[in-house]
C-alpha atoms as a PDB file:
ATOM      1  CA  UNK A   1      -2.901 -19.260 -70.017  1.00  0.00           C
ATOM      2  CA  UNK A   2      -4.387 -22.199 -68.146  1.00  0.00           C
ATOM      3  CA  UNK A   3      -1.216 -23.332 -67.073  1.00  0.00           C
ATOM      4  CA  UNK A   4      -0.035 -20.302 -65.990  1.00  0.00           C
ATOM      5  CA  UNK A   5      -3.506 -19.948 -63.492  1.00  0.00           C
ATOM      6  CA  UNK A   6      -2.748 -23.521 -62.204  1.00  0.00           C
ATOM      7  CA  UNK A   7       0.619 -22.111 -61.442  1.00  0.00           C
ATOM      8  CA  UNK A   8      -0.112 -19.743 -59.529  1.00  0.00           C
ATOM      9  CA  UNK A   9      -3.021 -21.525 -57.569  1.00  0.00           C
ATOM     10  CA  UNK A  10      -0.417 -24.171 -56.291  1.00  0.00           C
ATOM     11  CA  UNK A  11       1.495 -21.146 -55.628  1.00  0.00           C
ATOM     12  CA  UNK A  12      -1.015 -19.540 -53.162  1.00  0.00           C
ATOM     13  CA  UNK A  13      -1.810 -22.863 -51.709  1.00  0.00           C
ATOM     14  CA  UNK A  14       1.823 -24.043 -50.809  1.00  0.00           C
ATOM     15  CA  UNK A  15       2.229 -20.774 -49.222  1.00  0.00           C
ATOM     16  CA  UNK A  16      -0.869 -20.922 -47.097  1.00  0.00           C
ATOM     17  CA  UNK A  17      -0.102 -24.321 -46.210  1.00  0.00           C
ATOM     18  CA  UNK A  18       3.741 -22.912 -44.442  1.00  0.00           C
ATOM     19  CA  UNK A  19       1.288 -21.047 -42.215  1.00  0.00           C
ATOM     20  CA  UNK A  20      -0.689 -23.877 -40.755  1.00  0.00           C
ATOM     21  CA  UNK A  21      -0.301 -25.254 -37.014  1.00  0.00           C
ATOM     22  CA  UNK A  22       2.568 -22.522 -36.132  1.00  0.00           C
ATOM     23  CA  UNK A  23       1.653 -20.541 -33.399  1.00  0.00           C
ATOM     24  CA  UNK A  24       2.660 -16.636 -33.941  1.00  0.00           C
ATOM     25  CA  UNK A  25       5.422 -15.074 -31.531  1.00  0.00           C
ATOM     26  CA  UNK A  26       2.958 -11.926 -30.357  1.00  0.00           C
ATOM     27  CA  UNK A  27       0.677 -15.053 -29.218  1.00  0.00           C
ATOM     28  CA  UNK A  28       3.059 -16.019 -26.358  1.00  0.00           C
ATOM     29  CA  UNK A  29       4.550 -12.757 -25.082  1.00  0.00           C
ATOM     30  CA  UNK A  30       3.792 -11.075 -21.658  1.00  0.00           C
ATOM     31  CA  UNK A  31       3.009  -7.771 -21.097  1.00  0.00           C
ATOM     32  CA  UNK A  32       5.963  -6.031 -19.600  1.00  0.00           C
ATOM     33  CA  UNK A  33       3.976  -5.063 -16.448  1.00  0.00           C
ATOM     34  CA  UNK A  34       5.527  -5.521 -12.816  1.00  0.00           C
ATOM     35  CA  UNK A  35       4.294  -7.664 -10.163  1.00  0.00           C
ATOM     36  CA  UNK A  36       2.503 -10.721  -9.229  1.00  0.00           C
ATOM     37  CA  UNK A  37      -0.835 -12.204 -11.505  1.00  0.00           C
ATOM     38  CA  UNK A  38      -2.488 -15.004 -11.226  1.00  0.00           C
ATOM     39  CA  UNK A  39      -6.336 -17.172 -11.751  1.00  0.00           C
ATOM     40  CA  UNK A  40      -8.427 -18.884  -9.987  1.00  0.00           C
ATOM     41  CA  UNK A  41     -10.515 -20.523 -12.121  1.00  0.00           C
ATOM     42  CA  UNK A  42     -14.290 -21.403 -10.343  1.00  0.00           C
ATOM     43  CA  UNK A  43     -17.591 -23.102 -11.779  1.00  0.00           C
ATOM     44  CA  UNK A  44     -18.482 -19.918 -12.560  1.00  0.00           C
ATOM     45  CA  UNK A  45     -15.644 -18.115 -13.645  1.00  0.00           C
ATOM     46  CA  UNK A  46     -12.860 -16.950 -12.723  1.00  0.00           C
ATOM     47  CA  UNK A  47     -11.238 -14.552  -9.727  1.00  0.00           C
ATOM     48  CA  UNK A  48      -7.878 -12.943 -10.623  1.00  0.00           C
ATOM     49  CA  UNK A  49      -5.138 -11.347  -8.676  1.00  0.00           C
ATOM     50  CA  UNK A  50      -3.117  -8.906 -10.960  1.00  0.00           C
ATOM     51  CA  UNK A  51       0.316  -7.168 -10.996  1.00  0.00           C
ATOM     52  CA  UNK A  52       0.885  -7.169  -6.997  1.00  0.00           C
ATOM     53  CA  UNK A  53       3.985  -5.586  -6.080  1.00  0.00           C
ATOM     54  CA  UNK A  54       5.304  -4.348  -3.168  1.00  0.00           C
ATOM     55  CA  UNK A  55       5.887  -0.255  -3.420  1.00  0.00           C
ATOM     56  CA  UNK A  56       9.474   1.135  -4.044  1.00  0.00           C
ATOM     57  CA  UNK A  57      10.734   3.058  -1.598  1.00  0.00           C
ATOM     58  CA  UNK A  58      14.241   3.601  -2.115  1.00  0.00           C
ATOM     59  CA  UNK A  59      17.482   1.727  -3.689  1.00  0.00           C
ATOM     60  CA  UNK A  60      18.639   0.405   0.188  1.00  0.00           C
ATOM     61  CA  UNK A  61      14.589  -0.916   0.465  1.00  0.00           C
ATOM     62  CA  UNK A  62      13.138  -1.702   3.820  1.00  0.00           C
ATOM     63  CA  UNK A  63      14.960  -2.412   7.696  1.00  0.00           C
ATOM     64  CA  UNK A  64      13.283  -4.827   9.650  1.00  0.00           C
ATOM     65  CA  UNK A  65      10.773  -3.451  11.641  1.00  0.00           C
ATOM     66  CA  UNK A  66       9.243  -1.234   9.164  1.00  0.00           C
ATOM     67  CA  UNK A  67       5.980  -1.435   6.954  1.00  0.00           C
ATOM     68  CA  UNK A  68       5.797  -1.754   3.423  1.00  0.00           C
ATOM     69  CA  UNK A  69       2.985  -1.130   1.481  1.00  0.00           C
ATOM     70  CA  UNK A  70       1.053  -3.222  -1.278  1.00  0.00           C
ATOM     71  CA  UNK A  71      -0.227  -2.874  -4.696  1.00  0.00           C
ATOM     72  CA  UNK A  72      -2.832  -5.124  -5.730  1.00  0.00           C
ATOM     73  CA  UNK A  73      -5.924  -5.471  -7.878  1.00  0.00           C
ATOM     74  CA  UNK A  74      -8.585  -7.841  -7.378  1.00  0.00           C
ATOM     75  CA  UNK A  75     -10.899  -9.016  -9.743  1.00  0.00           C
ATOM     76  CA  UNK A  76     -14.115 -10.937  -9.379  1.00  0.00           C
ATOM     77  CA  UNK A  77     -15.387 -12.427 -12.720  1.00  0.00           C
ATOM     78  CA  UNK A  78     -18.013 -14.691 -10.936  1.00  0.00           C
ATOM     79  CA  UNK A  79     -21.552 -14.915 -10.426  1.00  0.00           C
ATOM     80  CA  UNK A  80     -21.321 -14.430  -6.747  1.00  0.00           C
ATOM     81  CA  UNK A  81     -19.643 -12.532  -4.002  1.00  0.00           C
ATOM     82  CA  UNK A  82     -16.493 -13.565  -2.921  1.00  0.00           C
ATOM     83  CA  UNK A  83     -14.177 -12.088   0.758  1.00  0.00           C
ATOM     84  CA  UNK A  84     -10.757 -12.474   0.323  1.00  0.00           C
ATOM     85  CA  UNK A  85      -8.018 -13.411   3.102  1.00  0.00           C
ATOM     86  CA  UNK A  86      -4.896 -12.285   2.354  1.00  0.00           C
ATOM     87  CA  UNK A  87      -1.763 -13.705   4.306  1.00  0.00           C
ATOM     88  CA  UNK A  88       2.067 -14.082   3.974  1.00  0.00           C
ATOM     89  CA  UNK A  89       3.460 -17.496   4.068  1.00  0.00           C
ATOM     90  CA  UNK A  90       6.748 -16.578   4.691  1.00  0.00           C
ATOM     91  CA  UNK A  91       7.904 -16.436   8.092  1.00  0.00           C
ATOM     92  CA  UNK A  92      10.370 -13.515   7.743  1.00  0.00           C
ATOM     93  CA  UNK A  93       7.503 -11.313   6.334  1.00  0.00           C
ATOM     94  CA  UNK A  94       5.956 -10.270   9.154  1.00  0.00           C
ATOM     95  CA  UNK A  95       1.759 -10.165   8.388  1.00  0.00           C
ATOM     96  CA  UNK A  96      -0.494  -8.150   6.587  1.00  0.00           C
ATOM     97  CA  UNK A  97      -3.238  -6.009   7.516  1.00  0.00           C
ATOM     98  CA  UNK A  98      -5.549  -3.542   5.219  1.00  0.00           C
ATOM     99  CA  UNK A  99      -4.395   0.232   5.804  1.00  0.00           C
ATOM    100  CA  UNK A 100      -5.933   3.828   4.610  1.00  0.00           C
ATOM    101  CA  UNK A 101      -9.575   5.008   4.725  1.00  0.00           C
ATOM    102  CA  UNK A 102     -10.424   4.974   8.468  1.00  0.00           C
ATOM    103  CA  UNK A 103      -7.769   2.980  10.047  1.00  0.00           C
ATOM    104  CA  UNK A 104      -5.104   5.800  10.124  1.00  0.00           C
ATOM    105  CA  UNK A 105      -4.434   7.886  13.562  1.00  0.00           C
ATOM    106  CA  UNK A 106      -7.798   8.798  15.160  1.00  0.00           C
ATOM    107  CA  UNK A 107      -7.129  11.758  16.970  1.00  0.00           C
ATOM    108  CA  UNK A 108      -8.347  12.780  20.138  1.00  0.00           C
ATOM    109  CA  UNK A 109     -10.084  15.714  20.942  1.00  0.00           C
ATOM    110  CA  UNK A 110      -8.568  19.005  20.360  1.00  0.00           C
ATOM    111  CA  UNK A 111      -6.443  20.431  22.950  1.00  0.00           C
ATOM    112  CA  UNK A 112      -7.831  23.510  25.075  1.00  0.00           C
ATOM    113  CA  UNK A 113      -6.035  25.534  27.333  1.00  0.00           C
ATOM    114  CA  UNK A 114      -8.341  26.163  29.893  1.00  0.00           C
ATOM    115  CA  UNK A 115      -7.131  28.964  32.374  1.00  0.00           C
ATOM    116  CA  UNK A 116      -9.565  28.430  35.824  1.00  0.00           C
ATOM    117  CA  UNK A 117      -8.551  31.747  37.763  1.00  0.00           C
ATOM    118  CA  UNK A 118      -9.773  30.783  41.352  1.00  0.00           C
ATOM    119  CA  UNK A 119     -11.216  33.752  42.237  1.00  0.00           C
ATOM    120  CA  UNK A 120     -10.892  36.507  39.298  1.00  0.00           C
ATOM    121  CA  UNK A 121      -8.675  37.754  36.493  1.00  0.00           C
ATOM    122  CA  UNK A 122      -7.753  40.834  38.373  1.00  0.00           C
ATOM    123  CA  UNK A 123      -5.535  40.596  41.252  1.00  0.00           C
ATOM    124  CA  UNK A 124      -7.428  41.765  44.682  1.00  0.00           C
ATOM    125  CA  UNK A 125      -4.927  43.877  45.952  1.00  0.00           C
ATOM    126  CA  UNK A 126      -7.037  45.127  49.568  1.00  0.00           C
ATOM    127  CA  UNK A 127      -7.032  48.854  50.301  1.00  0.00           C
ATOM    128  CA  UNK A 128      -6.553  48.820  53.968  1.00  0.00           C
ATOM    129  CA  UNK A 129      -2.957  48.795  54.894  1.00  0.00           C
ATOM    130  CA  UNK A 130      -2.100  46.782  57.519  1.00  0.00           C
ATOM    131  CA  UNK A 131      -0.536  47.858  60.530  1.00  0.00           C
ATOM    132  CA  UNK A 132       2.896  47.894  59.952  1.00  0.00           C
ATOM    133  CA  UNK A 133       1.456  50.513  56.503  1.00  0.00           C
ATOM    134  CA  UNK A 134       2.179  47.984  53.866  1.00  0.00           C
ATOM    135  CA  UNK A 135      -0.908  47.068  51.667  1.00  0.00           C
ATOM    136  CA  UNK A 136      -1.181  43.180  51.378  1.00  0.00           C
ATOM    137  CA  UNK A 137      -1.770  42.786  47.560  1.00  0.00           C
ATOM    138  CA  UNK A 138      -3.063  38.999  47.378  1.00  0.00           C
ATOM    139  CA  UNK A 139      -3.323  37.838  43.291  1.00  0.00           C
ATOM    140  CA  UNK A 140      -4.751  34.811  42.963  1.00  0.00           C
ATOM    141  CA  UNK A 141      -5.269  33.961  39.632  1.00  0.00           C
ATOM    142  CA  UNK A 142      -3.823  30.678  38.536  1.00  0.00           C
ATOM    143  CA  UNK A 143      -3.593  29.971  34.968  1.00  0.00           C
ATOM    144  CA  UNK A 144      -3.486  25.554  35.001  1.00  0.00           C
ATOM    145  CA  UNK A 145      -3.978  24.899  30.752  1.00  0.00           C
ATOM    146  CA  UNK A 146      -5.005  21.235  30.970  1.00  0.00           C
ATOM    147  CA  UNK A 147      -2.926  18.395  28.842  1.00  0.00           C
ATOM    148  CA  UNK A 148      -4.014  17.051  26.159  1.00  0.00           C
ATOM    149  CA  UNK A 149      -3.682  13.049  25.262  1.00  0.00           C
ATOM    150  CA  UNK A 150      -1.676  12.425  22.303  1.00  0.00           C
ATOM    151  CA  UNK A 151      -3.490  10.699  19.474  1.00  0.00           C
ATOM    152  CA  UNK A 152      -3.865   7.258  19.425  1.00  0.00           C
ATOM    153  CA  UNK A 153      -3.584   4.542  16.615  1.00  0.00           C
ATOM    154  CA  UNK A 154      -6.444   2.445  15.724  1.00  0.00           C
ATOM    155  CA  UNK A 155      -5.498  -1.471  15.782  1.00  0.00           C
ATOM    156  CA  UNK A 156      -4.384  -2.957  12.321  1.00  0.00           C
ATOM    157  CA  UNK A 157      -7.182  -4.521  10.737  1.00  0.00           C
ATOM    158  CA  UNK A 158      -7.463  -8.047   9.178  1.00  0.00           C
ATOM    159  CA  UNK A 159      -6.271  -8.259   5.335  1.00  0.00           C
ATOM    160  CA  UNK A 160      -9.965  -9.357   4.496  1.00  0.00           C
ATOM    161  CA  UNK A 161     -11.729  -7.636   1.452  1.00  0.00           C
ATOM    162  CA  UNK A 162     -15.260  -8.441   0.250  1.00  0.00           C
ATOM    163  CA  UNK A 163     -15.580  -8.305  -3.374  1.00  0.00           C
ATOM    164  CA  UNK A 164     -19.383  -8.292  -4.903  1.00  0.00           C
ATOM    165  CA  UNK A 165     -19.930 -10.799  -8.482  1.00  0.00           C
ATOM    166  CA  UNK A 166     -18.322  -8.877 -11.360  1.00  0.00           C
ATOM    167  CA  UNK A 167     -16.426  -5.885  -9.900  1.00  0.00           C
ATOM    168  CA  UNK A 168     -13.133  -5.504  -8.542  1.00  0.00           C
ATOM    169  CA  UNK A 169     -10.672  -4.228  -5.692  1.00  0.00           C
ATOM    170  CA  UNK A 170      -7.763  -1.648  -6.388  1.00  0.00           C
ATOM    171  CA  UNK A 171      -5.927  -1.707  -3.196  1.00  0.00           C
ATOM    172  CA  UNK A 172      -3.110   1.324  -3.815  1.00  0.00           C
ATOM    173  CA  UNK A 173      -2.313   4.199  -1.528  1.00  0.00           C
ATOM    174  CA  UNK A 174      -3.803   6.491  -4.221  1.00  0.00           C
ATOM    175  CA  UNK A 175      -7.234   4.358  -4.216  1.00  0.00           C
ATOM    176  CA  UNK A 176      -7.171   5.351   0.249  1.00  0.00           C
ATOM    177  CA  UNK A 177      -7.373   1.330   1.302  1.00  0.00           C
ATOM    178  CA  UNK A 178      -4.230  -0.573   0.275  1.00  0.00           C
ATOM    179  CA  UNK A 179      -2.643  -3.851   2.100  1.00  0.00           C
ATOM    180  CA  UNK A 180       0.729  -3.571   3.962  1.00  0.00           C
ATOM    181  CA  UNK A 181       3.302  -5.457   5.401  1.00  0.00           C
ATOM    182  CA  UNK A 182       3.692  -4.983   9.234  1.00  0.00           C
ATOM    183  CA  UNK A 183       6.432  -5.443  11.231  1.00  0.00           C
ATOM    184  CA  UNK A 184       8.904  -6.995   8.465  1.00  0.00           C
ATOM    185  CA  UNK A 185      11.128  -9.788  10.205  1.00  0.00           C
ATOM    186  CA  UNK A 186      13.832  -9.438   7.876  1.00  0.00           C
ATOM    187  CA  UNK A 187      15.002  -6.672   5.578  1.00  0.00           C
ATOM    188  CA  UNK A 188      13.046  -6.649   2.073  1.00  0.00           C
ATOM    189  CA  UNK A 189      15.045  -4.651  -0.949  1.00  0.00           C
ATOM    190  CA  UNK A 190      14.815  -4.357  -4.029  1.00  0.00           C
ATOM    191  CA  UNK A 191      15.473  -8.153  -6.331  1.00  0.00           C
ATOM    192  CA  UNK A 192      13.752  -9.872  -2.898  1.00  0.00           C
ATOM    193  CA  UNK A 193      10.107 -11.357  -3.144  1.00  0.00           C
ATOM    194  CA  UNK A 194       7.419 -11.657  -0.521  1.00  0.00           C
ATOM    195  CA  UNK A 195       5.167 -15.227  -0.650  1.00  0.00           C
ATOM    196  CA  UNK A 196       1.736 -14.014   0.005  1.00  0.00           C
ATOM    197  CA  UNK A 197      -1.524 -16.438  -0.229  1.00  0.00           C
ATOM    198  CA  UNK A 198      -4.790 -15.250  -1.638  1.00  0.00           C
ATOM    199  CA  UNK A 199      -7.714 -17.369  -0.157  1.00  0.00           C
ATOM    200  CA  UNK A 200     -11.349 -16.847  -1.656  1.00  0.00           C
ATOM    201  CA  UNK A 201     -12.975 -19.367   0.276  1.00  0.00           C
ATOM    202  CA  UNK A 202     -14.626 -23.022  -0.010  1.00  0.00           C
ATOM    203  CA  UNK A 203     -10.433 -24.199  -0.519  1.00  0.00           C
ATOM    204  CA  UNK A 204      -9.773 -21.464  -3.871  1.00  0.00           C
ATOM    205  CA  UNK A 205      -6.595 -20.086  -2.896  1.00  0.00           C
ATOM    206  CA  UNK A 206      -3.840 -18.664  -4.924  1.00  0.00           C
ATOM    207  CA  UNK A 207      -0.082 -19.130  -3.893  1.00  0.00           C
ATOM    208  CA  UNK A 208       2.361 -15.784  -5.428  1.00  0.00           C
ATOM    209  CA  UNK A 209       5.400 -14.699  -5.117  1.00  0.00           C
ATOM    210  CA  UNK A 210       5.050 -10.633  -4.937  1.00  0.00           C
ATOM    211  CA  UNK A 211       8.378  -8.547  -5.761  1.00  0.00           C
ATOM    212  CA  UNK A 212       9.795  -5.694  -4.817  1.00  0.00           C
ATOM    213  CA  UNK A 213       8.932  -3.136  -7.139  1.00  0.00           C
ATOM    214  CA  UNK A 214      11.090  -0.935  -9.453  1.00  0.00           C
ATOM    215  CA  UNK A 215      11.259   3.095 -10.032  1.00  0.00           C
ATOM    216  CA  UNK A 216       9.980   4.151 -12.757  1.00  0.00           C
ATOM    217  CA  UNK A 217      13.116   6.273 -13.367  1.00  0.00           C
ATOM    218  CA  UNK A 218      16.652   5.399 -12.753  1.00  0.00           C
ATOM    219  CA  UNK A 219      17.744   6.871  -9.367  1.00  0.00           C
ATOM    220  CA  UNK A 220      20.521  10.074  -9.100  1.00  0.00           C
ATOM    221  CA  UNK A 221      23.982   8.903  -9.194  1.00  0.00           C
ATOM    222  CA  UNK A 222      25.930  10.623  -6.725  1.00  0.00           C
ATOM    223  CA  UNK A 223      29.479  12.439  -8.134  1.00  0.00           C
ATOM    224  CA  UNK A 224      32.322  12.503  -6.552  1.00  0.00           C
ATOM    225  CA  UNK A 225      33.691  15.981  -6.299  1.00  0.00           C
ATOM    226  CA  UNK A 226      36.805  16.744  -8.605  1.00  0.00           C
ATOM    227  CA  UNK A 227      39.116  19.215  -7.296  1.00  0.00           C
ATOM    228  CA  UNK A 228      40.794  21.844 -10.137  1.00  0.00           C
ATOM    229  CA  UNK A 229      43.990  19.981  -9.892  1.00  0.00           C
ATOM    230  CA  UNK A 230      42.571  16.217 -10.602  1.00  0.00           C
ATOM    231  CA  UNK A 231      40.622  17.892 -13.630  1.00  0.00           C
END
């Protein structure tokens, strides 16, 4: 009996000791999320940028020329208030600029068709005939409906966000105020990236490369139509 309990002491402890200094598999592994993270790590904590990504919009991407919008999510896990500058360091990018909430179209006032007659709505047609016996009808009403300017666009405003100590920024169309790119240089598709800097002031910056987002579904193949015959 007592050798059988030593036994199976050594037993537990050899297999215990396989265990020791191995790091388990889960322990490195990345959550399968797309975009762009990164840290920033302060003197009093730390100021994150999570899965930024620029939006899918279709399989051929963008043209150059056109905007693209921006996912991002800020966090601020400091003990102070922190503005954020957000710029694009490559050259064929175009800029960036913080969209949605107030900055869309402001339009001007509503249009009104204003009809001015100049003298009254009912044609003064005057009784006496002249002499010749034809009565002189004289309308006068002129109906001028005034134009109305088109709307205008308010200027793009500076990608700067201010962020208070512990709370965060979700910058998504859904949210209203998101980040775009303006005026893209170069086409951006789908596999491309976008090299944006995040700078938090006092020299805390953080350097990403953002991607081009994927759909969350597979898009339509297109078939070819098969005549009778070729079936």
């Amino acid at each position: 009996m007592t050798l059988l309990a030593g036994a199976a002491a050594a037993a537990t402890l050899l297999v215990s000791g396989c265990g020791v200094g191995q790091i388990a598999e889960t322990a490195e592994k990345v959550a399968a999320v797309p975009g762009a993270s990164g840290d920033v790590t302060t003197e009093d904590g730390i100021l994150s940028v999570r899965n930024a990504v620029v939006v899918y919009d279709n399989p051929e991407g963008y043209e150059a020329g056109d905007n693209a919008p921006l996912d991002v999510r800020i966090f601020n896990e400091t003990q102070r208030a922190v503005t954020v500058t957000i710029t694009v360091a490559s050259e064929d990018a175009g800029s960036v600029a913080l969209a949605g909430g107030d900055e869309e179209e402001e339009p001007s006032p509503s249009p009104s068709e204003s009809v001015s007659p100049s003298a009254s709505a009912s044609p003064s047609a005057s009784a006496s005939p002249s002499a010749s016996g034809s009565p002189s009808p004289s309308p006068s009403a002129s109906a001028s409906p005034s134009a109305s300017p088109s709307p205008t666009a308010r200027p793009a405003r500076p990608a700067t966000i201010e962020i208070a100590a512990g709370q965060f920024a979700v910058l998504t169309e859904a949210a209203g105020e998101y980040l775009r790119l303006v005026d893209l240089k170069q086409p951006l598709k789908p596999g491309m990236n976008v090299d944006l800097v995040f700078d938090f002031g006092n020299g805390r910056t953080l350097d990403l490369s953002v991607p081009v987002g994927i759909p969350l579904s597979p898009a339509a193949r297109e078939h070819a139509e098969v005549s009778e015959e070729e079936h």
